[in-house]
Protein backbone atom coordinates (compact mmCIF):
# COMPACT_ATOMS: atom_id res chain seq x y z
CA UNK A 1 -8.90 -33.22 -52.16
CA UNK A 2 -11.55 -35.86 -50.36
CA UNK A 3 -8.78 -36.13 -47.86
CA UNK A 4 -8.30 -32.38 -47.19
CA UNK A 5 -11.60 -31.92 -46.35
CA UNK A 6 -11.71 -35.04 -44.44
CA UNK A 7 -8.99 -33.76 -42.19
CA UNK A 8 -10.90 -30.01 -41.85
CA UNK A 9 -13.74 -31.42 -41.17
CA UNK A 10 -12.86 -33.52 -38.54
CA UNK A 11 -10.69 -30.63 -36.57
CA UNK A 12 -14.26 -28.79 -36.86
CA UNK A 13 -15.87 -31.44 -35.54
CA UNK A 14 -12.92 -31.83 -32.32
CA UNK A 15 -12.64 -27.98 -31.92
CA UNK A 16 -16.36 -28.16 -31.42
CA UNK A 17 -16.20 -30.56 -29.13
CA UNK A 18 -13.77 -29.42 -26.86
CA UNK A 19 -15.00 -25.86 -26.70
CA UNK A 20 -11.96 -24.05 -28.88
CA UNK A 21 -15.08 -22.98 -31.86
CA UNK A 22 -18.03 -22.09 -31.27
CA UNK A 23 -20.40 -22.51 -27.93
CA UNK A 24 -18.69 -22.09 -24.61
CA UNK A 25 -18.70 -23.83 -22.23
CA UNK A 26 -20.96 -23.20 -19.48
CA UNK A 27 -20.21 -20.85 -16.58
CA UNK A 28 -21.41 -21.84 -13.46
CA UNK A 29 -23.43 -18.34 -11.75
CA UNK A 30 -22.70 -17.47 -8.20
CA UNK A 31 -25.67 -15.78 -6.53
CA UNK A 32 -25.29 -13.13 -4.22
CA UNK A 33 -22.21 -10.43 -3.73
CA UNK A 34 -18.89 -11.72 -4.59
CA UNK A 35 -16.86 -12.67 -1.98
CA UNK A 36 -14.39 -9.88 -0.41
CA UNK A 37 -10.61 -10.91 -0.49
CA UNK A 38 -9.07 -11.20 2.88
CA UNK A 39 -5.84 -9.64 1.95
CA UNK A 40 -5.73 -6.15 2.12
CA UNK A 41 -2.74 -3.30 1.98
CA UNK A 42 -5.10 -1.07 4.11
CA UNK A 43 -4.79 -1.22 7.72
CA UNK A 44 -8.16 -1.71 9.67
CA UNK A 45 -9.78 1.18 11.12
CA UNK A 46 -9.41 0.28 14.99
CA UNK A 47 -10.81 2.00 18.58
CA UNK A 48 -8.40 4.20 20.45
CA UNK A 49 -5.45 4.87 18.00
CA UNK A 50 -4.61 8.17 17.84
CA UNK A 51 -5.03 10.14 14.71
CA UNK A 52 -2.79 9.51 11.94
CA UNK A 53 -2.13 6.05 12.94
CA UNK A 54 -3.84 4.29 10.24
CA UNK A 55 -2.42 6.66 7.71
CA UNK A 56 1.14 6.54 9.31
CA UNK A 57 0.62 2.40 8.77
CA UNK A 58 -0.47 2.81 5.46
CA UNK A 59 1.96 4.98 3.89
CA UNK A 60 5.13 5.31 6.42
CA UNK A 61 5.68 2.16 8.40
CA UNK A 62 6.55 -0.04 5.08
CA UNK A 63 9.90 1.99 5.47
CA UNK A 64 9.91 3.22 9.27
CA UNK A 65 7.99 1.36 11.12
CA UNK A 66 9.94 -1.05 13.48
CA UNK A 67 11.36 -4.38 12.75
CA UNK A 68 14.05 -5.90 10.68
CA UNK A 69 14.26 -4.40 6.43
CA UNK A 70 12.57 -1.34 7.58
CA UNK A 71 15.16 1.17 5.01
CA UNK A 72 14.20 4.60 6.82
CA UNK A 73 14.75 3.16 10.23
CA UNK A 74 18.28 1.65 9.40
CA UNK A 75 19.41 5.09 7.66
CA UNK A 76 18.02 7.19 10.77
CA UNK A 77 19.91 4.77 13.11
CA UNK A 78 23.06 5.38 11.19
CA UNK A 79 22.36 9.33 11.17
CA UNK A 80 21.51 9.59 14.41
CA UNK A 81 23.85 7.14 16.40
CA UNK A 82 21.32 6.91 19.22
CA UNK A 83 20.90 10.43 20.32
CA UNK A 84 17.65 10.45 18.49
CA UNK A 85 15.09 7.69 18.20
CA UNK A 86 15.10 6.15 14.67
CA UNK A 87 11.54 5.54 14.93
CA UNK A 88 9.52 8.41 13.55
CA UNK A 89 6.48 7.32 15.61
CA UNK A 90 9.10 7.91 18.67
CA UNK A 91 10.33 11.39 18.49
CA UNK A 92 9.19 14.48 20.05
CA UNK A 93 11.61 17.06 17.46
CA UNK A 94 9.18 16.70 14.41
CA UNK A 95 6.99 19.68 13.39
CA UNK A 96 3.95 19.31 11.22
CA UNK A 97 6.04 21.81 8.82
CA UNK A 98 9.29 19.41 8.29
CA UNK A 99 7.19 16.19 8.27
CA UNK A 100 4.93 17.72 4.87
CA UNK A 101 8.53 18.85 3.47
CA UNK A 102 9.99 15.75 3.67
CA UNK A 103 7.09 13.56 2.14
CA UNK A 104 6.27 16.39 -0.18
CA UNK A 105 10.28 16.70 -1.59
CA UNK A 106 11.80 13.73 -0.08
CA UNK A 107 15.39 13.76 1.24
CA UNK A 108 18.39 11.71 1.16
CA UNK A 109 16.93 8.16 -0.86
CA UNK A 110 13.64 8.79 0.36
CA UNK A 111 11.35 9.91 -2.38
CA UNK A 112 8.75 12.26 -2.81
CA UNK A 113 5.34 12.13 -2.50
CA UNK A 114 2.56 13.60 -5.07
CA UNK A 115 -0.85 14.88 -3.39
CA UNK A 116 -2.28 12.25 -5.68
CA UNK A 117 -0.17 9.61 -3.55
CA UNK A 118 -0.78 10.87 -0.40
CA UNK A 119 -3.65 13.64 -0.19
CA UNK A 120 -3.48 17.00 1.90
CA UNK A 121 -5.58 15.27 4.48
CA UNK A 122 -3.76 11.91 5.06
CA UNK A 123 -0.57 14.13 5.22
CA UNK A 124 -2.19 16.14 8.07
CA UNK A 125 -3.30 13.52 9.92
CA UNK A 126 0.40 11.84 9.48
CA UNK A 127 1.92 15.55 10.73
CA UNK A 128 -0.51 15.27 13.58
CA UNK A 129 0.03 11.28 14.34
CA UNK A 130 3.98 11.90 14.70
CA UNK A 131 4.05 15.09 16.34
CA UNK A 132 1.32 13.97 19.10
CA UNK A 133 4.19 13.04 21.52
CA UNK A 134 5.96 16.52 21.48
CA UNK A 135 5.87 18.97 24.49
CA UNK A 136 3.41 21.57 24.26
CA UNK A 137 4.48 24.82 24.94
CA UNK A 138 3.05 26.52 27.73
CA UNK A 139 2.25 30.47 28.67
């Protein structure tokens, strides 16, 4: 019995002492702000990019932007053989109206979009971003 409470009360005594029961340890206090993180999956706000742009980056590029493992831009290439660009941000045949169907329903293995994944007004501003390159029509 002497020896059961021996062993208890020296596993008190350790958990004690290496913080497990009781106190903790101290926290050291940072003063001011915390730091911002660096990393970000927003891209910066810049001067002189048309708007959309940031939007377009956000939410569009990860799949057809340019560059290698870009999944929309291979299946367009395929599609299209070359008679139309594969980059969205490159064609003038988009309308504002087939751009919000397509994010709004998908098509092919591209999936839809919710308004609570991409809002009314970041849609718009993608419409306007990839149609700013087609021919206006004239009177």
């Amino acid at each position: 019995m002497k020896r059961a409470l021996l062993s208890i009360a020296l596993v008190s005594v350790a958990a004690l002492g290496i913080g497990i029961v009781g106190t903790r340890p101290a926290v050291a206090q940072r003063e001011g702000p915390a730091p911002k993180s660096t990393w970000t999956t927003e891209t910066p706000k810049s001067q002189g990019e048309p708007r959309g742009y940031v939007q377009y980056q956000d939410y569009c590029a990860v799949c057809h932007g340019a560059g290698v493992g870009k999944p929309g831009t291979i299946a367009l290439q395929q599609k299209y053989k070359g008679t139309e660009p594969a980059l969205l941000a490159d064609r003038t045949d988009l309308t504002p109206q087939l751009i919000k169907t397509y994010v709004r329903n998908g098509i092919s293995v591209m999936p839809f979009f919710r308004k609570t994944e991409i809002s009314d007004a970041d849609l718009d501003a993608i419409a306007a971003y990839l149609t700013r390159n087609n021919k206006r029509a004239t009177r």
